[in-house]
PDB file of N, CA and C in Angstrom:
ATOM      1  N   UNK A   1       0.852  -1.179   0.000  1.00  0.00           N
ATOM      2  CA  UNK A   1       0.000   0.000   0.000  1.00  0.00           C
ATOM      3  C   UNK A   1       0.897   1.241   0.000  1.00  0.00           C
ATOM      4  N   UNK A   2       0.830   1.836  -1.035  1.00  0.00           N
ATOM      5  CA  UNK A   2       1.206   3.087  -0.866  1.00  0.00           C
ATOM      6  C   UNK A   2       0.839   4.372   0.199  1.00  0.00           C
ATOM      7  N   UNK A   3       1.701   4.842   0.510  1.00  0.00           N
ATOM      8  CA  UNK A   3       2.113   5.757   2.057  1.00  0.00           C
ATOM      9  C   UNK A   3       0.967   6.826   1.464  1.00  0.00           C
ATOM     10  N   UNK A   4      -0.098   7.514   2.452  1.00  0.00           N
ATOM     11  CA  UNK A   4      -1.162   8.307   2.247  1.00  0.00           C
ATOM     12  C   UNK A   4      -0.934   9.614   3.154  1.00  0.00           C
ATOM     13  N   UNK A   5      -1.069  10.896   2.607  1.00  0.00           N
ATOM     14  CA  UNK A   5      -0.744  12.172   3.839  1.00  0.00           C
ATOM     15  C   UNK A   5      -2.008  12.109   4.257  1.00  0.00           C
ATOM     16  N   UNK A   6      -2.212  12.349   5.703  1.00  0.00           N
ATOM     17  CA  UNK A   6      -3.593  13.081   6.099  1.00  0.00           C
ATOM     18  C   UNK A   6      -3.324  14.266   7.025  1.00  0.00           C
ATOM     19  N   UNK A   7      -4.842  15.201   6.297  1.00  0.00           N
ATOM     20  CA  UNK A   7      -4.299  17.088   7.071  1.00  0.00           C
ATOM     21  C   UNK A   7      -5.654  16.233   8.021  1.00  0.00           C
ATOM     22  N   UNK A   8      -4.693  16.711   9.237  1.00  0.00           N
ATOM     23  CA  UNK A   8      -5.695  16.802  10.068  1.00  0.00           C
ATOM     24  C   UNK A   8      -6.720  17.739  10.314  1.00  0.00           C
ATOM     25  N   UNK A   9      -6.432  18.686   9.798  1.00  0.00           N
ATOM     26  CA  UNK A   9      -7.791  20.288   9.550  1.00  0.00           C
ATOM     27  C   UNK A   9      -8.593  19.414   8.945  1.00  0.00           C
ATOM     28  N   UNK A  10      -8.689  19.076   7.669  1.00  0.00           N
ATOM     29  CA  UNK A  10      -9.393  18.211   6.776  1.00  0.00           C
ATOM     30  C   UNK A  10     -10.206  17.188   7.649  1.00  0.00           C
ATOM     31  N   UNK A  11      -9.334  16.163   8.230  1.00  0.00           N
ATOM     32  CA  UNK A  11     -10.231  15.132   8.920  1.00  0.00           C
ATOM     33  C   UNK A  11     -11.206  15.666   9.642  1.00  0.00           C
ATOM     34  N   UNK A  12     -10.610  16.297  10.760  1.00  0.00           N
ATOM     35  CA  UNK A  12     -11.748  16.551  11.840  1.00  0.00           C
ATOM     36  C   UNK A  12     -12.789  17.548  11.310  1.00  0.00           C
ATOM     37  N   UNK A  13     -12.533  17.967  10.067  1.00  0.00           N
ATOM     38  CA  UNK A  13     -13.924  18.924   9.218  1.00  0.00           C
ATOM     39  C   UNK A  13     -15.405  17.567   9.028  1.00  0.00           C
ATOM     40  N   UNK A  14     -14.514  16.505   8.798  1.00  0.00           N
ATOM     41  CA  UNK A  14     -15.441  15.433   8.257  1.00  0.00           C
ATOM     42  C   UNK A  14     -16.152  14.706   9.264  1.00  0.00           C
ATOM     43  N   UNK A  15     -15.918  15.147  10.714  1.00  0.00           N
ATOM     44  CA  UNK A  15     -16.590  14.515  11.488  1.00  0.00           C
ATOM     45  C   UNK A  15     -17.217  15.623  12.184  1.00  0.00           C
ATOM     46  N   UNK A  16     -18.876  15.074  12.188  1.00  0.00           N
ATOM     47  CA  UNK A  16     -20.119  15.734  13.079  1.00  0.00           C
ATOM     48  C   UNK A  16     -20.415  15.603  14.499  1.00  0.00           C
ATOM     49  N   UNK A  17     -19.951  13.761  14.719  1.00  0.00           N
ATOM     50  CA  UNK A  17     -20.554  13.739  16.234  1.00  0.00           C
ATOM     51  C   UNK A  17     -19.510  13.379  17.180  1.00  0.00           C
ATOM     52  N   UNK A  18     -20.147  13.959  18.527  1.00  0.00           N
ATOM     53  CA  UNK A  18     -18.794  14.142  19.510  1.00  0.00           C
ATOM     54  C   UNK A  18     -18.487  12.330  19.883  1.00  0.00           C
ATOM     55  N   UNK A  19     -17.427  12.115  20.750  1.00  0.00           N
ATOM     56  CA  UNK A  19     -17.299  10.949  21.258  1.00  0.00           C
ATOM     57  C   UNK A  19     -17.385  10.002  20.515  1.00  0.00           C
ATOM     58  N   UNK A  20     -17.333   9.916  19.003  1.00  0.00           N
ATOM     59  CA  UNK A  20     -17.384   8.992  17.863  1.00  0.00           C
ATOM     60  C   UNK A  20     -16.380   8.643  17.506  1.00  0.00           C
ATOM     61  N   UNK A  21     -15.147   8.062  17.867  1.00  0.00           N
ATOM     62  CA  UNK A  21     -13.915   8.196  16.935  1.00  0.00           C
ATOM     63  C   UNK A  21     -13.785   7.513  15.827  1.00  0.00           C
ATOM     64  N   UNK A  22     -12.940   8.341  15.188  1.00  0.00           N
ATOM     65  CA  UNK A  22     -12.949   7.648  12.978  1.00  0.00           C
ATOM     66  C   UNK A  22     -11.469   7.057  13.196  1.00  0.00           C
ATOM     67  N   UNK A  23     -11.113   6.409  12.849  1.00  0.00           N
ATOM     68  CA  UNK A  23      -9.966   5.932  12.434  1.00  0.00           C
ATOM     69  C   UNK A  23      -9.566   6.426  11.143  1.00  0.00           C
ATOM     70  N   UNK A  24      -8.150   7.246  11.275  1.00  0.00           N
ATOM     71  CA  UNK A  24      -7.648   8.227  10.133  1.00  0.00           C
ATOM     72  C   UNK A  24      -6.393   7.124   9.802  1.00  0.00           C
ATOM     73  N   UNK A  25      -5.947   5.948  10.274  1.00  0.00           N
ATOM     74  CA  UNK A  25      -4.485   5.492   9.825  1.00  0.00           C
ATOM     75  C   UNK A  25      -4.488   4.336  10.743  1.00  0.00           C
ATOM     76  N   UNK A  26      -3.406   3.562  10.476  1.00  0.00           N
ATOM     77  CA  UNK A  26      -2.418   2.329  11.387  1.00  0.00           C
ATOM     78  C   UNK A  26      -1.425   2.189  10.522  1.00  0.00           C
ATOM     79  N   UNK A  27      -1.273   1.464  12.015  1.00  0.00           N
ATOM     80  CA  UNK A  27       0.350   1.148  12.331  1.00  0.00           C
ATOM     81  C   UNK A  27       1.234  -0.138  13.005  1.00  0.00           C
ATOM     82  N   UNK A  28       1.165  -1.125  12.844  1.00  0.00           N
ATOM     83  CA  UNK A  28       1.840  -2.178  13.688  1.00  0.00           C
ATOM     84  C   UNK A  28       0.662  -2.398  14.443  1.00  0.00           C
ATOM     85  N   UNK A  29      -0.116  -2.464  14.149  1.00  0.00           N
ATOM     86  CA  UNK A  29      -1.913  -3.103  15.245  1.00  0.00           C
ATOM     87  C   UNK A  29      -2.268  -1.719  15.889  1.00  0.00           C
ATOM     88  N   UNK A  30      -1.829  -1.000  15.295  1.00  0.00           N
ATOM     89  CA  UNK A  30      -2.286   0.013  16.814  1.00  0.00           C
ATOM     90  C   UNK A  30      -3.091   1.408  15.489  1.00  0.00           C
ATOM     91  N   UNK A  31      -3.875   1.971  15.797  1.00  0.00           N
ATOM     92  CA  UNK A  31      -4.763   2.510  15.255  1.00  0.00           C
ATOM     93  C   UNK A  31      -4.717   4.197  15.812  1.00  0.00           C
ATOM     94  N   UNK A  32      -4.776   4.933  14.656  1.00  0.00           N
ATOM     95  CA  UNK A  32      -4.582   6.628  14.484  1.00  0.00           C
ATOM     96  C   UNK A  32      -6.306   7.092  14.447  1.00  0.00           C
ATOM     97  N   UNK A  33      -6.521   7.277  15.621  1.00  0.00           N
ATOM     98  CA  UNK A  33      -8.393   7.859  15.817  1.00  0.00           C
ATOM     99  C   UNK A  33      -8.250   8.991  16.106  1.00  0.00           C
ATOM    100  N   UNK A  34      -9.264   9.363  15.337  1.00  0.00           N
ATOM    101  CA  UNK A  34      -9.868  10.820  15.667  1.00  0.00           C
ATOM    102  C   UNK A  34     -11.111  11.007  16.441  1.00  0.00           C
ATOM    103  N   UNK A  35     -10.658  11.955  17.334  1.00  0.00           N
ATOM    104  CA  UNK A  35     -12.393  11.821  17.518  1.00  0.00           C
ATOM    105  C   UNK A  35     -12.711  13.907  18.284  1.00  0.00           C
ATOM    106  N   UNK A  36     -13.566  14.452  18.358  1.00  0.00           N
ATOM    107  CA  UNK A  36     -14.126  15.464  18.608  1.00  0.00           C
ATOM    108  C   UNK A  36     -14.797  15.059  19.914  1.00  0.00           C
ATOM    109  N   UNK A  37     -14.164  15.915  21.212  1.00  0.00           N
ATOM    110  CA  UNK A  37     -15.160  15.666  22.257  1.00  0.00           C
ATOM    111  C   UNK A  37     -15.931  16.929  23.089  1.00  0.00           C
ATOM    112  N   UNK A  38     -16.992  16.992  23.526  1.00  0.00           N
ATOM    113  CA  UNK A  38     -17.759  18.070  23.964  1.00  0.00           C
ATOM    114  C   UNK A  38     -18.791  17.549  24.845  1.00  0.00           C
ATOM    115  N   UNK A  39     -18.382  17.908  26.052  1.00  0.00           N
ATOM    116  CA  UNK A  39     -18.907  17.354  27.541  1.00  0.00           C
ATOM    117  C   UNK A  39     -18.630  16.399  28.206  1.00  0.00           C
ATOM    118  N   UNK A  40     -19.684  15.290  29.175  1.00  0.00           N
ATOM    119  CA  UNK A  40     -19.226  14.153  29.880  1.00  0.00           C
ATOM    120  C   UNK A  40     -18.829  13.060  29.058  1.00  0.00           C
ATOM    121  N   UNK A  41     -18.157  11.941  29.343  1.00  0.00           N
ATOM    122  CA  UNK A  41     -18.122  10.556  29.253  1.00  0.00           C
ATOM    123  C   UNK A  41     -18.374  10.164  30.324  1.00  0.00           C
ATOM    124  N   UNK A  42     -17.644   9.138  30.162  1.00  0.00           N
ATOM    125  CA  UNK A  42     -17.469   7.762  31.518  1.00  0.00           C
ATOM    126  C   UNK A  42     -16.637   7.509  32.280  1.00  0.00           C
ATOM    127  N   UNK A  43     -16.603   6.887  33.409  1.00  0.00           N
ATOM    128  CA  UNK A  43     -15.634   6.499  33.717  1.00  0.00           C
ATOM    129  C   UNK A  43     -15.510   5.042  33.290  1.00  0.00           C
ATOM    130  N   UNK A  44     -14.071   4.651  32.955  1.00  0.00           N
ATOM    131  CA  UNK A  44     -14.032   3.307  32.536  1.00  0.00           C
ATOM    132  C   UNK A  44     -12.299   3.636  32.400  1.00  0.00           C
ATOM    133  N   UNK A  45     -11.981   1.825  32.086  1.00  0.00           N
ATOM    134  CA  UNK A  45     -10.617   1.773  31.827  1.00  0.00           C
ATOM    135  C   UNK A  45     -10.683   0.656  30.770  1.00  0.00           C
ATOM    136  N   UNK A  46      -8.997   0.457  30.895  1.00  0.00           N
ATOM    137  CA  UNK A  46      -8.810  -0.823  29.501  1.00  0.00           C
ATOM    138  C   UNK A  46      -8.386  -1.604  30.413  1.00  0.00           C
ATOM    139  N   UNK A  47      -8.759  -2.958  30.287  1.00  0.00           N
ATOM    140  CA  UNK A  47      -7.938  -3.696  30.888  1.00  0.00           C
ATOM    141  C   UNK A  47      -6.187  -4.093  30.470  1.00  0.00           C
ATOM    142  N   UNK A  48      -6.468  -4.388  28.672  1.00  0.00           N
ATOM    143  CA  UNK A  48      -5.031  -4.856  28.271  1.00  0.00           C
ATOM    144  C   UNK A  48      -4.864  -3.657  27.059  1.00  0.00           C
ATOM    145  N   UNK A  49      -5.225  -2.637  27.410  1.00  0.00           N
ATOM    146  CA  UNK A  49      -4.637  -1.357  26.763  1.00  0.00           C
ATOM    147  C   UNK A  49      -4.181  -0.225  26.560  1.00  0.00           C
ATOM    148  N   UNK A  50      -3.251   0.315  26.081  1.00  0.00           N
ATOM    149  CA  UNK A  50      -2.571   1.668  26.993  1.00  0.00           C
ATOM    150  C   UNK A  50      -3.251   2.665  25.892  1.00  0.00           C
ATOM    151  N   UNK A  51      -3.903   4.085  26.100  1.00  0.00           N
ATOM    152  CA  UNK A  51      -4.244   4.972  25.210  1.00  0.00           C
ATOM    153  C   UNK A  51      -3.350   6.405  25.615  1.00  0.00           C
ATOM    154  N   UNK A  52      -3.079   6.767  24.421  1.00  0.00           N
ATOM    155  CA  UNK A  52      -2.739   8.210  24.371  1.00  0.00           C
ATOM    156  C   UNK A  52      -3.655   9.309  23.576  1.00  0.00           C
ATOM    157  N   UNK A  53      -4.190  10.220  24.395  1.00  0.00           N
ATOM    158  CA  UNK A  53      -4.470  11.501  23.914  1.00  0.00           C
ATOM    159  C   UNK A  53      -3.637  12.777  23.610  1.00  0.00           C
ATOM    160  N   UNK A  54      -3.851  13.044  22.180  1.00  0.00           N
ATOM    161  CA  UNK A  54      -3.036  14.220  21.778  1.00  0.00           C
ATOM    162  C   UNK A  54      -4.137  15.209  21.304  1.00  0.00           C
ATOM    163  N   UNK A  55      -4.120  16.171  21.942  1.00  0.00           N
ATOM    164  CA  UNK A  55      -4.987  17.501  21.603  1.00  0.00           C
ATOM    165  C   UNK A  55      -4.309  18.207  20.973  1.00  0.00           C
ATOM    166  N   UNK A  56      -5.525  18.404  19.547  1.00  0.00           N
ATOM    167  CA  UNK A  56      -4.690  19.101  18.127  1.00  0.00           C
ATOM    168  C   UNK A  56      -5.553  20.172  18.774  1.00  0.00           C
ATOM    169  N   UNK A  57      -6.790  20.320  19.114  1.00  0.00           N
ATOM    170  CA  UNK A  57      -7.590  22.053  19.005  1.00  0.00           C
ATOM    171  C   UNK A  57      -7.964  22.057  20.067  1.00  0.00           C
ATOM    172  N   UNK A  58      -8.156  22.888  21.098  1.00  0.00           N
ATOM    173  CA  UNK A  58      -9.127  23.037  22.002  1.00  0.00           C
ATOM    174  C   UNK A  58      -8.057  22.423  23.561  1.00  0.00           C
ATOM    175  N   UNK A  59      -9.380  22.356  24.435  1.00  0.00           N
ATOM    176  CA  UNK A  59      -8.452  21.719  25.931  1.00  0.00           C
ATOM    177  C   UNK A  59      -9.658  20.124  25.652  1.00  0.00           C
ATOM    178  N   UNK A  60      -9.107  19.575  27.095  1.00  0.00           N
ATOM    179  CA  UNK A  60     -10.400  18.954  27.692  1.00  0.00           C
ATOM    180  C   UNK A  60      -9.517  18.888  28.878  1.00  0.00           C
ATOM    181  N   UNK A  61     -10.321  18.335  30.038  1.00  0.00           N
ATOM    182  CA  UNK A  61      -9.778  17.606  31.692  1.00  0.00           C
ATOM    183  C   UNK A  61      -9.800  16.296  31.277  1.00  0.00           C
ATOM    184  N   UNK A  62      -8.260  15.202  31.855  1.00  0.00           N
ATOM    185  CA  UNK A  62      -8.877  14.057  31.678  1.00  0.00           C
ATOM    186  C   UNK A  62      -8.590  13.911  33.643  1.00  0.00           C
ATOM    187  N   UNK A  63     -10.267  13.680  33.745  1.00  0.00           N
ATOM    188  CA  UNK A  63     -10.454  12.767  35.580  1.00  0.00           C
ATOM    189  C   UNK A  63      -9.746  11.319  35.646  1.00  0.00           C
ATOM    190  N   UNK A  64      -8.986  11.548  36.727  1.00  0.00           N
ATOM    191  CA  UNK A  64      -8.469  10.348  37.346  1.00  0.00           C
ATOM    192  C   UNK A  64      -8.910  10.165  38.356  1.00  0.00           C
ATOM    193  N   UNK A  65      -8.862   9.212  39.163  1.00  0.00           N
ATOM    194  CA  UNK A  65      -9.388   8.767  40.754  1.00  0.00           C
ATOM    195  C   UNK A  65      -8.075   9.815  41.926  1.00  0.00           C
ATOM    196  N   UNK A  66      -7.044  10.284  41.073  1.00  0.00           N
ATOM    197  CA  UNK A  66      -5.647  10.465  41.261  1.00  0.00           C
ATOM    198  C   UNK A  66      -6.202  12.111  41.607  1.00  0.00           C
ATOM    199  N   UNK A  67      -6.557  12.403  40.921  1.00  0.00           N
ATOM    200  CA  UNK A  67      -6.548  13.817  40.965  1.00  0.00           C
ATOM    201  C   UNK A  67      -6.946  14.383  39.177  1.00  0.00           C
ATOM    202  N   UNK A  68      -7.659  15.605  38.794  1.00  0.00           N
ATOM    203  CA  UNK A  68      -7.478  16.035  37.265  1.00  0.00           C
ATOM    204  C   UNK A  68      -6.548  16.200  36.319  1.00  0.00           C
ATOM    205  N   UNK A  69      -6.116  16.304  35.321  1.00  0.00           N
ATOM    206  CA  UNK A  69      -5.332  16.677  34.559  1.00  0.00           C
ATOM    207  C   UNK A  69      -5.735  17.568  33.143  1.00  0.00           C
ATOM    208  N   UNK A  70      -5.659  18.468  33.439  1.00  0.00           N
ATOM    209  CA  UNK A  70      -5.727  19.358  32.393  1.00  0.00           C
ATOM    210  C   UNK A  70      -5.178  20.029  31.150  1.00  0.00           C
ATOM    211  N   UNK A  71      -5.640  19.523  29.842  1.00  0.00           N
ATOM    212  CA  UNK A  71      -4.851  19.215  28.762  1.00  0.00           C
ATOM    213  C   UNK A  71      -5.070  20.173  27.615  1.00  0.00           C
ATOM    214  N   UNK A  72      -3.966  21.196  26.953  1.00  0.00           N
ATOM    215  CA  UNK A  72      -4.323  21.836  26.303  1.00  0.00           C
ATOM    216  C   UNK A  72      -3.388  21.892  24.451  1.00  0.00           C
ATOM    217  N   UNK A  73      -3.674  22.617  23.884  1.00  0.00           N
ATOM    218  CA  UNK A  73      -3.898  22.379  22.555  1.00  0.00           C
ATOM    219  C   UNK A  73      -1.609  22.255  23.139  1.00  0.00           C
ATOM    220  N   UNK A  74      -1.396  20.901  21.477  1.00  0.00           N
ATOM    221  CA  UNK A  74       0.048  20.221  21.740  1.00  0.00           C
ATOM    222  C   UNK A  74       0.541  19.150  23.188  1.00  0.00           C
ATOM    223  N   UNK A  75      -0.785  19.564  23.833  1.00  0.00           N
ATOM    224  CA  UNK A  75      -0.649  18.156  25.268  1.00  0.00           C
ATOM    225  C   UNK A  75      -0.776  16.685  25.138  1.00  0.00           C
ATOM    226  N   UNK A  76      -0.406  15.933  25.357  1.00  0.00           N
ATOM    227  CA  UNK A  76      -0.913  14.204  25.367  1.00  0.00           C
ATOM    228  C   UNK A  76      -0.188  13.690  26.790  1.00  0.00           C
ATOM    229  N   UNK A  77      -1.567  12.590  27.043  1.00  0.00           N
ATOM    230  CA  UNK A  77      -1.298  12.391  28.037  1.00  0.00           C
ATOM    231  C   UNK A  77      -1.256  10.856  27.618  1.00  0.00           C
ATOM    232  N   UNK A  78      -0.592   9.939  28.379  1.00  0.00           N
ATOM    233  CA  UNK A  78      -0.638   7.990  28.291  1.00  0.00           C
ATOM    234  C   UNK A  78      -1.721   7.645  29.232  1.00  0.00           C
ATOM    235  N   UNK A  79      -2.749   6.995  29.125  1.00  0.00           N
ATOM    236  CA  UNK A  79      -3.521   6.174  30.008  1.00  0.00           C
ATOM    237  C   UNK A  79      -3.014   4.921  29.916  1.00  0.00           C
ATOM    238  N   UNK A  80      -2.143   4.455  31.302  1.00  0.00           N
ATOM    239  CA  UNK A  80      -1.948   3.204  31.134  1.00  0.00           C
ATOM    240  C   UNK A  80      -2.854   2.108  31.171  1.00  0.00           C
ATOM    241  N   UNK A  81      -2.942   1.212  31.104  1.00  0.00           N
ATOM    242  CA  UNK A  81      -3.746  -0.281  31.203  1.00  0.00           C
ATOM    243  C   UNK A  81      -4.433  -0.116  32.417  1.00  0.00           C
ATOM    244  N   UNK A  82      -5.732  -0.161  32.683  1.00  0.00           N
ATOM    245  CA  UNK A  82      -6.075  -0.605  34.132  1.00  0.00           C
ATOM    246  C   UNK A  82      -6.746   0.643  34.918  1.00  0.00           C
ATOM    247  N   UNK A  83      -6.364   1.743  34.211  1.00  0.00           N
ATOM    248  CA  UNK A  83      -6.358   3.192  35.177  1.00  0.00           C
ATOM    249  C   UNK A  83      -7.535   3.617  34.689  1.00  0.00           C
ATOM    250  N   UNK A  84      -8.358   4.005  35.862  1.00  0.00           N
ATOM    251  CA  UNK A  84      -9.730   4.711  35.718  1.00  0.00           C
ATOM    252  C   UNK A  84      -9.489   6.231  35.165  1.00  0.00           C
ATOM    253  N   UNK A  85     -10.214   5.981  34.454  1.00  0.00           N
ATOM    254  CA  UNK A  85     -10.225   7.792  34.099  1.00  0.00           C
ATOM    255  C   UNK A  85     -11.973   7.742  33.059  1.00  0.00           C
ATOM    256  N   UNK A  86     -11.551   9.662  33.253  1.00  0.00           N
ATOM    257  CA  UNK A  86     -13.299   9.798  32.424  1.00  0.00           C
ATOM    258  C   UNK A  86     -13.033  11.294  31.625  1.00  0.00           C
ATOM    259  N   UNK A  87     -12.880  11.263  30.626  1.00  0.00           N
ATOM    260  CA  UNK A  87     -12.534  12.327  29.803  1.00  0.00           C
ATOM    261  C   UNK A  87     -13.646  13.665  30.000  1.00  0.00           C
ATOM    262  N   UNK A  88     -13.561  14.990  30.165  1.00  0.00           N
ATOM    263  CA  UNK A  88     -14.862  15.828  30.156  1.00  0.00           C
ATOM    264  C   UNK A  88     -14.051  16.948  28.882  1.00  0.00           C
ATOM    265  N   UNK A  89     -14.822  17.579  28.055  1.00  0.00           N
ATOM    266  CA  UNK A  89     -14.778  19.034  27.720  1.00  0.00           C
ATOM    267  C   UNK A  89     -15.713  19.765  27.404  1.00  0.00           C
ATOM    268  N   UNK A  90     -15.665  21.136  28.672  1.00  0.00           N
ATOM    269  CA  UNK A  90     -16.211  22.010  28.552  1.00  0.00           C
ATOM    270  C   UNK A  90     -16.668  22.374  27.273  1.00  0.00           C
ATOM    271  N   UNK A  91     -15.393  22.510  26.163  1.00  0.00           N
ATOM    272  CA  UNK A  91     -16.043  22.964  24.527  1.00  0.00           C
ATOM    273  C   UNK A  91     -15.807  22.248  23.616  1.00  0.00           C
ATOM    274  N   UNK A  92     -15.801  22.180  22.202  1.00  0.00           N
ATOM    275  CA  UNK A  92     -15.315  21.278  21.490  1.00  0.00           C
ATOM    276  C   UNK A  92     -13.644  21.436  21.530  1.00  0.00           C
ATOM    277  N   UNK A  93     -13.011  20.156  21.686  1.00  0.00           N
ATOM    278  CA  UNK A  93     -11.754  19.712  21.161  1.00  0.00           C
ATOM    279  C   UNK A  93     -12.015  18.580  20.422  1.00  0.00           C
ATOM    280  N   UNK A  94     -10.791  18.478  19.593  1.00  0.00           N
ATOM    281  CA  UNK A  94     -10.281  17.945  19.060  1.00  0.00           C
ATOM    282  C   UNK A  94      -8.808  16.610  19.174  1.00  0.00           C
ATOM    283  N   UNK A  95      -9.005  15.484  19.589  1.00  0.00           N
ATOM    284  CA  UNK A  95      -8.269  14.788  20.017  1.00  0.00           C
ATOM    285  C   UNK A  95      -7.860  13.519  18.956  1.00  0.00           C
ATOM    286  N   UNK A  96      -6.386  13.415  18.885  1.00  0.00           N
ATOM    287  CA  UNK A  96      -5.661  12.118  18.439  1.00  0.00           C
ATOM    288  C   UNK A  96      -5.711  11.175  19.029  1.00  0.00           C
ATOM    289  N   UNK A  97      -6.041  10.127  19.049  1.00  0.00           N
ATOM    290  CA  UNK A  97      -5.836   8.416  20.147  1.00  0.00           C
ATOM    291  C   UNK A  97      -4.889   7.668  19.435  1.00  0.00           C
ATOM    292  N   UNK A  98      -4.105   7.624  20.234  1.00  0.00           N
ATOM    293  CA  UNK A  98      -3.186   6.467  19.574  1.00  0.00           C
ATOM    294  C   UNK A  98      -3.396   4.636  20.645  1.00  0.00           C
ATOM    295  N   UNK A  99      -3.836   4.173  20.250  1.00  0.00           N
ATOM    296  CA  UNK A  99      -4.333   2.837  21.008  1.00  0.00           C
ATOM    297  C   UNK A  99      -4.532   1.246  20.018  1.00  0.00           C
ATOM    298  N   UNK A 100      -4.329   0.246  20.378  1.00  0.00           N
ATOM    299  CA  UNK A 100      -4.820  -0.493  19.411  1.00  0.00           C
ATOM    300  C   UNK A 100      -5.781  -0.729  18.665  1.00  0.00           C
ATOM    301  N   UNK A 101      -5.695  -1.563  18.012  1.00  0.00           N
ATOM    302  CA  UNK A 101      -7.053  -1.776  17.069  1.00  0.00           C
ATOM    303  C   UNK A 101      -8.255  -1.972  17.513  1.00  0.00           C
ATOM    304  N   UNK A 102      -7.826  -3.500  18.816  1.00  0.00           N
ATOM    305  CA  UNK A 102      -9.385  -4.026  19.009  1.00  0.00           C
ATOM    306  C   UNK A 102      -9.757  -2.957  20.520  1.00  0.00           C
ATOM    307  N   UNK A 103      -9.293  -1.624  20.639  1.00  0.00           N
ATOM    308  CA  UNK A 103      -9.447  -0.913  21.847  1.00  0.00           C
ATOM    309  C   UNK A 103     -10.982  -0.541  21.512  1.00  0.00           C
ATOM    310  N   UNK A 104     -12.250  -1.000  22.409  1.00  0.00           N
ATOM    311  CA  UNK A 104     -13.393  -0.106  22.880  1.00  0.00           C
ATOM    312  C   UNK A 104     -13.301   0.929  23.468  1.00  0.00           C
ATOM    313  N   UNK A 105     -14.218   2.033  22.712  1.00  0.00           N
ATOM    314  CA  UNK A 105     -13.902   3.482  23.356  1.00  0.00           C
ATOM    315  C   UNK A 105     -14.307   3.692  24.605  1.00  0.00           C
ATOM    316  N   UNK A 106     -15.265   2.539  25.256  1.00  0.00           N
ATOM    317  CA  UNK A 106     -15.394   2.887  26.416  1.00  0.00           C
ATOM    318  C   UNK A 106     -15.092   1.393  27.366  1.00  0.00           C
ATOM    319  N   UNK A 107     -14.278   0.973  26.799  1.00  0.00           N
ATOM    320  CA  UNK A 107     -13.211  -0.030  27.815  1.00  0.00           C
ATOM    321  C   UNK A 107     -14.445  -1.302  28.259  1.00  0.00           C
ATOM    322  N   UNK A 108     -14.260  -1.259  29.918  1.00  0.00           N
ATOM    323  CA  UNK A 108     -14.687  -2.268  30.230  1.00  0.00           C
ATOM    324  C   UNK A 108     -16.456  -1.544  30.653  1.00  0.00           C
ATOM    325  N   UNK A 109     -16.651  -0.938  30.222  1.00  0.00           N
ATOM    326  CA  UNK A 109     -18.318  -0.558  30.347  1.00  0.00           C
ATOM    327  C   UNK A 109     -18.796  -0.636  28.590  1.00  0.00           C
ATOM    328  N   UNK A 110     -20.210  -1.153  28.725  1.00  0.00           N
ATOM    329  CA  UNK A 110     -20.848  -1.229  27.486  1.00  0.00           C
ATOM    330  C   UNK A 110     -22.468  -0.468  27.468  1.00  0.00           C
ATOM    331  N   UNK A 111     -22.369   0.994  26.892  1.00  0.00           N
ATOM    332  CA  UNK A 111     -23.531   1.346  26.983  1.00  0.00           C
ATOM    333  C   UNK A 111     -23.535   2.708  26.221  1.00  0.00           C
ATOM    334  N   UNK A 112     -24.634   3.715  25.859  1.00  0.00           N
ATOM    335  CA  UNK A 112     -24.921   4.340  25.025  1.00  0.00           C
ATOM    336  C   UNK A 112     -23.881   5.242  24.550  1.00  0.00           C
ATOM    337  N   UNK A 113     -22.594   5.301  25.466  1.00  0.00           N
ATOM    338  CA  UNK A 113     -21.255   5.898  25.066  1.00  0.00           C
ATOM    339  C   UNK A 113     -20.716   5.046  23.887  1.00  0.00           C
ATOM    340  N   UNK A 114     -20.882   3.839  23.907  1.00  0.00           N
ATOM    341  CA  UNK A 114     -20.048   2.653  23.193  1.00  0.00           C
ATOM    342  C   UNK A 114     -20.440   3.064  21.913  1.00  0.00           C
ATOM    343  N   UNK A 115     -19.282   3.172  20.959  1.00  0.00           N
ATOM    344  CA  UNK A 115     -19.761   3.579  19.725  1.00  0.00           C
ATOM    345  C   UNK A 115     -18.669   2.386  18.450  1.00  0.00           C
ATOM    346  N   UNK A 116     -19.337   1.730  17.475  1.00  0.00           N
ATOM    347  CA  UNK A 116     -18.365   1.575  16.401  1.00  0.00           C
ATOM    348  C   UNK A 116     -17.203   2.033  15.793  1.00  0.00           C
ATOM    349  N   UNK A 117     -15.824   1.750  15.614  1.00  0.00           N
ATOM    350  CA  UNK A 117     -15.073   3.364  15.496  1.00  0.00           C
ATOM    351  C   UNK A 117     -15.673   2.346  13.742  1.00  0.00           C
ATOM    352  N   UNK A 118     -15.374   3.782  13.263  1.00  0.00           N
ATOM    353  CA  UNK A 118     -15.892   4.058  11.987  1.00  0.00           C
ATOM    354  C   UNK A 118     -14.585   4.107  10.951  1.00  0.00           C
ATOM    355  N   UNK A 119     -14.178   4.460   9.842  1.00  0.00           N
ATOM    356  CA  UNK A 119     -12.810   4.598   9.309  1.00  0.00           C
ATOM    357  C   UNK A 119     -13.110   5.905   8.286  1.00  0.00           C
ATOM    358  N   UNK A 120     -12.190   6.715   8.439  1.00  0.00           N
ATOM    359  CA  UNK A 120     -12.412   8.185   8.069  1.00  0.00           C
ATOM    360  C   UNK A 120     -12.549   8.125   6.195  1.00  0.00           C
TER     361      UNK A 120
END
């Protein structure tokens, strides 16, 4: 397969709904998602998966049991395996996931958050 550029301005134009992530790319099993978030999630974790958030636009808080962390446009944070957390943003951002393939967006909970990732 020939090597493909993607503008990320472009992608995240193509997506409407929040908490949906598209899959823009892979890599060695592990999967390049996009996704747009605006307000609550969940709390939940992965059991056998580590995720990273990279914020291209905007902030969000990601909640830990630990204390908040507050993430703004060029920030990424690692969620290791196991660790509770619950993503919130106040406005729309814009976030990169870098995580594997077979990662559910909402881990070990299954319910109206749980979404198909889709492929951009």
């Amino acid at each position: 397969m020939a090597p493909q550029k993607v503008n990320l301005k472009n992608a995240f134009s193509r997506i409407s709904e929040y908490r949906t992530p598209v899959t823009a790319g892979e890599l060695n099993g592990q999967e390049i998602r996009l996704v747009k978030m605006r307000g609550e999630f969940i709390w939940h974790h992965h059991e056998h998966e580590d995720e990273m958030f990279l914020v291209v636009k905007g902030g969000f808080t990601m909640c830990l049991r630990t204390g908040d962390v507050e993430l703004t446009e060029g920030d990424f944070i690692i969620i290791p395996r196991g660790v509770e957390h619950k993503p919130f943003a106040a406005h729309e951002a814009h976030i990169v996931l870098f995580e594997p393939a077979a990662t559910l967006n909402t881990g070990n909970v299954q319910n109206e958050f749980t979404k198909t990732v889709r492929v951009l």
